[in-house]
Protein backbone atom coordinates (compact mmCIF):
# COMPACT_ATOMS: atom_id res chain seq x y z
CA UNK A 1 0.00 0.00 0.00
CA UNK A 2 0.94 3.26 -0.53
CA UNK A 3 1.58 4.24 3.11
CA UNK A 4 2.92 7.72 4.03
CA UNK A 5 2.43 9.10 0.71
CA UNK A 6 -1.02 9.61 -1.97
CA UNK A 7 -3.52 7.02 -1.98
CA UNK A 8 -4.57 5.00 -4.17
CA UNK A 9 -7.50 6.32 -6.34
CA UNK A 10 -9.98 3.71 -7.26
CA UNK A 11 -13.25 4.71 -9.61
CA UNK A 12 -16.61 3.18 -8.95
CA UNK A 13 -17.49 2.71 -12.62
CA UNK A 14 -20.73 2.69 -13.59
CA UNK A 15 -23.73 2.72 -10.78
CA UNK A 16 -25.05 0.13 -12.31
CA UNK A 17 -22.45 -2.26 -12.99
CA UNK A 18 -20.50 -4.55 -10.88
CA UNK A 19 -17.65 -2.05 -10.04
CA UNK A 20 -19.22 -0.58 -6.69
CA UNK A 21 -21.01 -4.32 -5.96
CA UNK A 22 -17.44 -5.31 -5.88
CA UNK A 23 -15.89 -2.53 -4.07
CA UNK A 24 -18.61 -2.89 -0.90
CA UNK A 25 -18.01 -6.47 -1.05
CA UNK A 26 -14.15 -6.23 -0.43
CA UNK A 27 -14.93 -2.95 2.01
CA UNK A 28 -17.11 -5.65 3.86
CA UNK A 29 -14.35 -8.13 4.58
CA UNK A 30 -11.85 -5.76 5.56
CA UNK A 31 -10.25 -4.69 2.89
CA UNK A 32 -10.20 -0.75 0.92
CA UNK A 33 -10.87 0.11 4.58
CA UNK A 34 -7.38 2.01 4.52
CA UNK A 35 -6.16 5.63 4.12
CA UNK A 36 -3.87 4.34 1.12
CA UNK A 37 -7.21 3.87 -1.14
CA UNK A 38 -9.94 6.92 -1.82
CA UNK A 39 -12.63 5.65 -3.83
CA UNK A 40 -13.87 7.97 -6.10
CA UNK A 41 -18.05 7.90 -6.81
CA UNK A 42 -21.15 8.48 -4.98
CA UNK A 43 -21.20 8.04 -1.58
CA UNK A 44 -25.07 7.69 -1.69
CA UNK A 45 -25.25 4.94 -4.32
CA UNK A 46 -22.23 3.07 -2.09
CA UNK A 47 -24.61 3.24 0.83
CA UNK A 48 -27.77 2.57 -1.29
CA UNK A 49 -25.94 -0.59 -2.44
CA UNK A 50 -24.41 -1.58 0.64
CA UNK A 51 -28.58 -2.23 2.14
CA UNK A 52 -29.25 -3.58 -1.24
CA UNK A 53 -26.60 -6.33 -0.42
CA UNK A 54 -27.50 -6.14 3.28
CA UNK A 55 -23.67 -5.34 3.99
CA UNK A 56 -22.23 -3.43 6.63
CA UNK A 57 -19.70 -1.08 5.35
CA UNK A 58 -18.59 2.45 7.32
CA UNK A 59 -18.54 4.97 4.02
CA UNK A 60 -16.92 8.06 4.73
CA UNK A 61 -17.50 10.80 2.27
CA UNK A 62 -14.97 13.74 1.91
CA UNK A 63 -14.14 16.93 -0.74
CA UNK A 64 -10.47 15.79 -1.38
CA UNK A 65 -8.34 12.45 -0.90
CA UNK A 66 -6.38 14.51 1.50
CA UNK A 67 -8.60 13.55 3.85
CA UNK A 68 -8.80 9.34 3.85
CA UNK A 69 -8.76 7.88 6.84
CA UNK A 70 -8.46 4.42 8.25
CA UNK A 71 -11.34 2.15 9.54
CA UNK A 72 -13.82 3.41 6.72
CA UNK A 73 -14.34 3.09 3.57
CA UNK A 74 -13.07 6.86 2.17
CA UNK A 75 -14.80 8.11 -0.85
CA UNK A 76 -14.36 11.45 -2.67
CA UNK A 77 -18.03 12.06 -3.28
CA UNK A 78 -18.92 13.94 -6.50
CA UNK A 79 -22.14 14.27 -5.20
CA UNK A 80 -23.84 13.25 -8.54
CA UNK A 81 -26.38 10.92 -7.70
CA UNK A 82 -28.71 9.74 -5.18
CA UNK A 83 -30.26 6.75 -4.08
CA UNK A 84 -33.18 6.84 -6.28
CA UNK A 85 -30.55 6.97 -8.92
CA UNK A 86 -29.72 3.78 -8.11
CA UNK A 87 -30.61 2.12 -11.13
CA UNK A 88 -28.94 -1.79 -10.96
CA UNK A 89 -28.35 -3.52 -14.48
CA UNK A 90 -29.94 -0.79 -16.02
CA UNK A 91 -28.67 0.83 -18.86
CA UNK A 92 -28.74 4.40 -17.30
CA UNK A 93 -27.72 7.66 -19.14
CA UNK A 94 -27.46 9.25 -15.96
CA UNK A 95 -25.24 6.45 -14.40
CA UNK A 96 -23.03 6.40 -17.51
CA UNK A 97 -22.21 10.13 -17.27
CA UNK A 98 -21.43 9.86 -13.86
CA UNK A 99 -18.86 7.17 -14.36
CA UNK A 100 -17.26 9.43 -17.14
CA UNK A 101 -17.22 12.31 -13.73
CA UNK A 102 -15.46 9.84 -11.98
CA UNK A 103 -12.65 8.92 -13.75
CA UNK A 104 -12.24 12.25 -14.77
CA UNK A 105 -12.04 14.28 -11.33
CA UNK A 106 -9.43 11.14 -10.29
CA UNK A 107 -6.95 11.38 -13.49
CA UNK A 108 -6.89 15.15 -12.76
CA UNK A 109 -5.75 14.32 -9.05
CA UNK A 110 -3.39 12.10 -10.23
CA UNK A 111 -1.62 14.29 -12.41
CA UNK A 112 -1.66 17.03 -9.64
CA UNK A 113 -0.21 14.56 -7.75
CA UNK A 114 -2.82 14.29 -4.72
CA UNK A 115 -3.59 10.99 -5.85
CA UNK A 116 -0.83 7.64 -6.64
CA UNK A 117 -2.49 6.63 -9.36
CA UNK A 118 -5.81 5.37 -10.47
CA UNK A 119 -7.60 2.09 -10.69
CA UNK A 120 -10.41 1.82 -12.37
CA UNK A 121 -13.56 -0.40 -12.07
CA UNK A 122 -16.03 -0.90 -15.29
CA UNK A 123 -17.84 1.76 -17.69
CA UNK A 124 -20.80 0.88 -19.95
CA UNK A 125 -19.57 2.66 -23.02
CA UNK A 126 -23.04 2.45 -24.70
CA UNK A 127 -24.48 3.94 -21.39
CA UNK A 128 -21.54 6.71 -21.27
CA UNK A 129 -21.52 7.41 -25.23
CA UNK A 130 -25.52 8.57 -24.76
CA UNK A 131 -24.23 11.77 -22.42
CA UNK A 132 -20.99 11.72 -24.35
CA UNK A 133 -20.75 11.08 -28.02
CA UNK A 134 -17.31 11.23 -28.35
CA UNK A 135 -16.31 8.40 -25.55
CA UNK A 136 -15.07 5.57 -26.68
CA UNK A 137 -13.05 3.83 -23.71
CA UNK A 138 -11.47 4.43 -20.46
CA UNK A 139 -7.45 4.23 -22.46
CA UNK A 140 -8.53 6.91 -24.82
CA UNK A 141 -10.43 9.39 -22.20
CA UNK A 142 -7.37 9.38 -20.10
CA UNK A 143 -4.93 9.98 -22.39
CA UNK A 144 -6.52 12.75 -23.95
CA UNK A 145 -6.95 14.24 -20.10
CA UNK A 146 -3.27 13.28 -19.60
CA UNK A 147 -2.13 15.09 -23.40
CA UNK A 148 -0.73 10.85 -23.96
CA UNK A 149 -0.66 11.00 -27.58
CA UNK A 150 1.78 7.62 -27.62
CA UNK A 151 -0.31 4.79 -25.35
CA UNK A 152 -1.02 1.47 -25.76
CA UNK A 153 -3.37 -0.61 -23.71
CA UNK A 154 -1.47 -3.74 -21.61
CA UNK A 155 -3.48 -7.09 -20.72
CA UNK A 156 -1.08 -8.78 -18.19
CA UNK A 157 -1.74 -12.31 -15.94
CA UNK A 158 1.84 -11.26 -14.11
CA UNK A 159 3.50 -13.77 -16.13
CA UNK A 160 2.45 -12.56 -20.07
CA UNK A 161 1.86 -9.19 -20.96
CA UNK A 162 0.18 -8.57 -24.38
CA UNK A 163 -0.60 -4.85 -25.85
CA UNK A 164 -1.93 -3.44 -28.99
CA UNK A 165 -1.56 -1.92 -31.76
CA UNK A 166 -5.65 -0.50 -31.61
CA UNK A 167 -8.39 -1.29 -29.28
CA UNK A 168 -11.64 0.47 -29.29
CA UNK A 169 -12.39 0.84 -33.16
CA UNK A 170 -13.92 -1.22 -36.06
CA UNK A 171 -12.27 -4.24 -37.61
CA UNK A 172 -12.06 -1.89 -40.98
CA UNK A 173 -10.62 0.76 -38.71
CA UNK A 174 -7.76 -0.99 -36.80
CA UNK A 175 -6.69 -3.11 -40.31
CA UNK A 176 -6.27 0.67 -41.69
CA UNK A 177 -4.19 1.33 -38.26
CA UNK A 178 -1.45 -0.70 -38.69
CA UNK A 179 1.32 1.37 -39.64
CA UNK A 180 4.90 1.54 -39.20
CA UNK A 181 4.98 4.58 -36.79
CA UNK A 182 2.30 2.95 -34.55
CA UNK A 183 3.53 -1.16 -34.85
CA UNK A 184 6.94 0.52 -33.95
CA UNK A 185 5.53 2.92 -30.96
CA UNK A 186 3.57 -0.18 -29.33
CA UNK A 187 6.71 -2.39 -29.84
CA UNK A 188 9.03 0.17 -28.02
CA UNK A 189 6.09 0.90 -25.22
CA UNK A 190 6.31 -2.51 -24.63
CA UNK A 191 9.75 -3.20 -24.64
CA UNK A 192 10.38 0.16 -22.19
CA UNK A 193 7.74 -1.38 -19.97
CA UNK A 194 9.06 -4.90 -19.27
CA UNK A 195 12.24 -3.35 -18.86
CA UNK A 196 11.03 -2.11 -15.03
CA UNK A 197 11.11 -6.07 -15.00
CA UNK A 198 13.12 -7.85 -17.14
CA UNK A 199 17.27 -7.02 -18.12
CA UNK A 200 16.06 -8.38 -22.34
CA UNK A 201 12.17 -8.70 -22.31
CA UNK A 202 11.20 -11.08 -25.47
CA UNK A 203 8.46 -9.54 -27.68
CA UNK A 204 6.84 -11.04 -30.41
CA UNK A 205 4.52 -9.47 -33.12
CA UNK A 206 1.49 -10.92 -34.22
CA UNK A 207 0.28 -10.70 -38.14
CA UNK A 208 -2.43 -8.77 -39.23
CA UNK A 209 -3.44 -11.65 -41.49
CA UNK A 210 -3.81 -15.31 -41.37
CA UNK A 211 -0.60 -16.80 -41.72
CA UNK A 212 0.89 -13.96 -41.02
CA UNK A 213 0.09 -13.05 -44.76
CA UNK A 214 1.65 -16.33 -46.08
CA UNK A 215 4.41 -14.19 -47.95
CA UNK A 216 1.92 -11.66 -49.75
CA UNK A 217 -0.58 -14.61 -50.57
CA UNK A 218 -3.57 -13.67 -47.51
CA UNK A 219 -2.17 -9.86 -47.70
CA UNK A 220 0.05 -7.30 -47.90
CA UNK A 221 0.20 -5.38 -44.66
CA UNK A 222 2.32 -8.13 -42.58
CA UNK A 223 5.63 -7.21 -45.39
CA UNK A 224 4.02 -3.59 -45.93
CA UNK A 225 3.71 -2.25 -42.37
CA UNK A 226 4.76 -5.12 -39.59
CA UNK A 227 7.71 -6.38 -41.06
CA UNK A 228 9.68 -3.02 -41.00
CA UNK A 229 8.64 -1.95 -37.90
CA UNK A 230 10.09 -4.91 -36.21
CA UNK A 231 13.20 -4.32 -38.10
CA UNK A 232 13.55 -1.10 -37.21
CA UNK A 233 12.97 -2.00 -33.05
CA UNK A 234 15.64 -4.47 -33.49
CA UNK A 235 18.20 -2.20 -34.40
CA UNK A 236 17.49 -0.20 -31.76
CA UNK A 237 18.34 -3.15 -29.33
CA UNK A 238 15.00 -4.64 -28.87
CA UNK A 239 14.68 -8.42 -28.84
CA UNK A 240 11.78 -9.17 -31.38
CA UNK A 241 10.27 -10.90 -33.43
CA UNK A 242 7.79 -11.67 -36.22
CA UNK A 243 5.37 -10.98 -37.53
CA UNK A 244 4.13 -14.36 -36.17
CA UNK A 245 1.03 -15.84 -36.88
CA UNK A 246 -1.61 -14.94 -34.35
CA UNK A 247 -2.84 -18.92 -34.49
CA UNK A 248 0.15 -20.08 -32.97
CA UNK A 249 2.30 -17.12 -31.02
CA UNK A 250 -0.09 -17.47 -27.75
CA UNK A 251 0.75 -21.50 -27.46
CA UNK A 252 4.36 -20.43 -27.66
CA UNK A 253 4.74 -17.97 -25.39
CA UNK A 254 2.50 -20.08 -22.85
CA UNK A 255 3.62 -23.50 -23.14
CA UNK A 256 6.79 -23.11 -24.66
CA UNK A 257 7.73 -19.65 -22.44
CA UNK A 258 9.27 -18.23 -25.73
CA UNK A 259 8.08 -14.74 -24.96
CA UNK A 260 7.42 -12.20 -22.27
CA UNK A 261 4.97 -10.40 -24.60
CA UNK A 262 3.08 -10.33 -27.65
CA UNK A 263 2.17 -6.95 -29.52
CA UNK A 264 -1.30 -7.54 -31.13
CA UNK A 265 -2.54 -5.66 -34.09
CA UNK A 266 -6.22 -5.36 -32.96
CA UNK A 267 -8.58 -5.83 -29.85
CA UNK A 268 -9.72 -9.08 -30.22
CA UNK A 269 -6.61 -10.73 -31.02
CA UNK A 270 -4.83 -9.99 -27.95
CA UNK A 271 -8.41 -9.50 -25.24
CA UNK A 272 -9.39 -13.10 -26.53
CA UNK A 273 -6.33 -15.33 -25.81
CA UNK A 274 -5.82 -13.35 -22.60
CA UNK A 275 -9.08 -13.68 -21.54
CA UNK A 276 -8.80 -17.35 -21.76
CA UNK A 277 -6.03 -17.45 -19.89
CA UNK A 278 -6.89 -14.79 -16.24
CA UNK A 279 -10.59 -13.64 -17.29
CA UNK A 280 -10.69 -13.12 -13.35
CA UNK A 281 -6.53 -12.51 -12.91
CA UNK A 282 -5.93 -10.25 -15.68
CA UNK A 283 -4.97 -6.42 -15.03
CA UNK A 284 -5.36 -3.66 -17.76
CA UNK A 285 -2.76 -1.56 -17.72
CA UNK A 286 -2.26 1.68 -19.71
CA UNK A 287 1.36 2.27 -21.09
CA UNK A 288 2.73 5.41 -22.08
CA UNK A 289 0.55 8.03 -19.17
CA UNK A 290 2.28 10.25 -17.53
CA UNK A 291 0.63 9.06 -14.26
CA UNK A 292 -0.36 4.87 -13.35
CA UNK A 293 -3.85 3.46 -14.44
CA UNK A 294 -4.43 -0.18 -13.97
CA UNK A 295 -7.97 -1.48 -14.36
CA UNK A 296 -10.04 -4.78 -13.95
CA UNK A 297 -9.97 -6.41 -16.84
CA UNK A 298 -14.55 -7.39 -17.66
CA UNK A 299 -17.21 -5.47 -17.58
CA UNK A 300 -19.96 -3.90 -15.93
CA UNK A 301 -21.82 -7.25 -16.12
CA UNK A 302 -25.59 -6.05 -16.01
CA UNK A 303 -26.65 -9.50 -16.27
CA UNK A 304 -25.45 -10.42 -12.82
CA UNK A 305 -24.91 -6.72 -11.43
CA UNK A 306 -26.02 -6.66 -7.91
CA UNK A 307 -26.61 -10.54 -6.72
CA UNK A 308 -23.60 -11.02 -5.00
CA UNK A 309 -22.72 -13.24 -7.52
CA UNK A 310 -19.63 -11.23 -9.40
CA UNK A 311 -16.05 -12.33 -8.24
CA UNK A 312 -14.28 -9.68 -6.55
CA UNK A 313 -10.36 -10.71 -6.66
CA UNK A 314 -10.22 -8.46 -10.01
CA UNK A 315 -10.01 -5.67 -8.19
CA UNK A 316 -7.36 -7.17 -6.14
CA UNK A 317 -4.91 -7.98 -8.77
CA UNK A 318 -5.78 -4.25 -10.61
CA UNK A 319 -4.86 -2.72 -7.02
CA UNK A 320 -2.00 -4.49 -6.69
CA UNK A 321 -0.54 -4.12 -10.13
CA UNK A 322 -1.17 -0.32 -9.20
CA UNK A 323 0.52 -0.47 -5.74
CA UNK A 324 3.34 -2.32 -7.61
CA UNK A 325 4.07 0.36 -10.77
CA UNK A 326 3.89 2.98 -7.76
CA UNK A 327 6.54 1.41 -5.83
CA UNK A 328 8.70 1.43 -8.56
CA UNK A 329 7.87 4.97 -9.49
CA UNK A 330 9.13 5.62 -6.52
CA UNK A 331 12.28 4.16 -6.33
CA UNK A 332 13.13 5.21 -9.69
CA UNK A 333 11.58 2.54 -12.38
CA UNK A 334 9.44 3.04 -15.01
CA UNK A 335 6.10 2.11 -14.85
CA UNK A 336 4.57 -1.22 -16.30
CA UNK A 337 4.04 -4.67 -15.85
CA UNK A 338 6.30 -7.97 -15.19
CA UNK A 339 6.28 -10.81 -16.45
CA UNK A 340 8.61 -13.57 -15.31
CA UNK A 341 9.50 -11.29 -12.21
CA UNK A 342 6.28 -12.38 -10.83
């Protein structure tokens, strides 16, 4: 934890969702229930949901994170919404702004520095995009609030990390987005990240196309775009390799341990393997902010929002992933994720 210095800033995500379900239900056995984590939301939906659940959790609402204490649950209350707000599963415009509020007000703290970093629990992008056209995901919003023009989003199970070339776009859209620049810019965000970690961190590229292209047969891009990027990371040092063919990279980094990551050109072919592997384990981690973001790594899961039913341990991993990158902040490292250091 992040003792004798900023908390930890953790966003509810939507009201909806599973983020605060989870977030009370960790509070209840003991744990957020420390002045190194501020939760940032609405301290009358946390209560609202806390007798929905028939949980006892002390909620302590403040102005500022300056003020977390121990023994409650501390949350910096925006003041958006009240109980009759409370809308669970429910696809709520109201809820979805207010999630956007959230992670805003936190990413501004953490770039003035009253805040460690930020974890962040689910958004309902179709609920958010109703109030705000132009949202597309948590990674974008905070980069454009941090002026990040170079990021990459990082899936990590502490013992593979995989990033990507896009995310958030159409299939049309990230096929046009493979370019040098940006296969090269992921590949060195990578490689810089696992470097906190790792002495030589081993990074493979995925193909855009099956086969990796098959030598021009399935498509150009692979020779085009990939091909030269990876070139032009390993003369800069970096230990790469590829394009490799997205069928057959995951098996060998997993059960042959021939990589410590794998750059993907688009958000299924990285979020689907990984998912696989630690749908409950996995962190998201955004590379190349000028302050920490690490985030569970599903949904807001209106189907089972609000049951009890949800497992909790993803925020546990995303905190400590967060706690982790800070320490090493601190003692000089960059910030990203391990892989076999963990």
């Amino acid at each position: 934890m992040t003792t004798g210095a900023a908390p930890m800033a953790v966003t509810m995500g939507d009201p909806s969702g599973v983020g605060p379900e989870i977030i009370l239900r960790r509070a209840s056995a003991g744990a957020l229930l420390d002045p190194s984590v501020v939760v940032y939301g609405d301290a009358s939906i946390l209560r609202r949901g806390a007798d929905l659940l028939g949980l006892e959790v002390p909620i302590e609402p403040m102005r500022s994170p300056d003020g977390a204490a121990g023994g409650v649950l501390s949350v910096v209350d925006l003041g958006l919404l009240g109980a009759c707000d409370h809308r669970p599963g429910e696809l709520d415009v109201a809820s979805g702004a207010a999630a956007r509020a959230y992670v805003e007000r936190a990413t501004h703290d953490a770039i003035a520095g009253r805040v460690a970093g930020l974890v962040t629990m689910p958004m309902n992008k179709e609920a958010t995009q109703r109030s705000d056209p132009t949202f597309v995901g948590h990674t974008e919003l905070i980069a454009q609030l941090c002026g990040a023009e170079r990021v990459t989003m990082m899936l990590t199970n502490g013992t593979l990390a995989v990033t990507h070339v896009s995310t958030h776009c159409s299939l049309r859209e990230a096929i046009d987005r493979v370019r040098v620049d940006r296969v090269l810019d992921v590949i060195e965000l990578t490689d810089a990240t696992l470097r906190r970690f790792l002495d030589r961190p081993r990074v493979a590229v995925c193909g855009l196309n099956p086969h990796a292209g098959e030598h021009g047969l399935f498509g150009t891009e692979d020779i085009e775009h990939i091909a030269p990027a990876i070139a032009a990371a390993q003369r800069r040092g970096i230990d790469v390799s590829g394009p490799h063919p997205a069928d057959t990279v995951f098996f060998q980094a997993v059960h042959r341990q021939r990589y410590d990551a794998i750059v993907c050109m688009y958000h299924d072919q990285g979020h689907g393997p990984m998912k696989l592997l630690a749908f409950e384990t996995g962190v998201n981690v955004t590379l190349g902010l000028p302050i920490i973001r690490t985030s569970v790594d599903h949904g807001t899961a209106f189907d089972i929002a609000w049951t009890g039913t949800a497992f909790v341990e993803s925020l546990d991993h995303a905190l400590d992933f967060a706690e982790r990158l800070y320490a090493g902040r601190r003692s000089g490292g960059a910030a990203g994720a391990g892989a076999r250091s963990t």
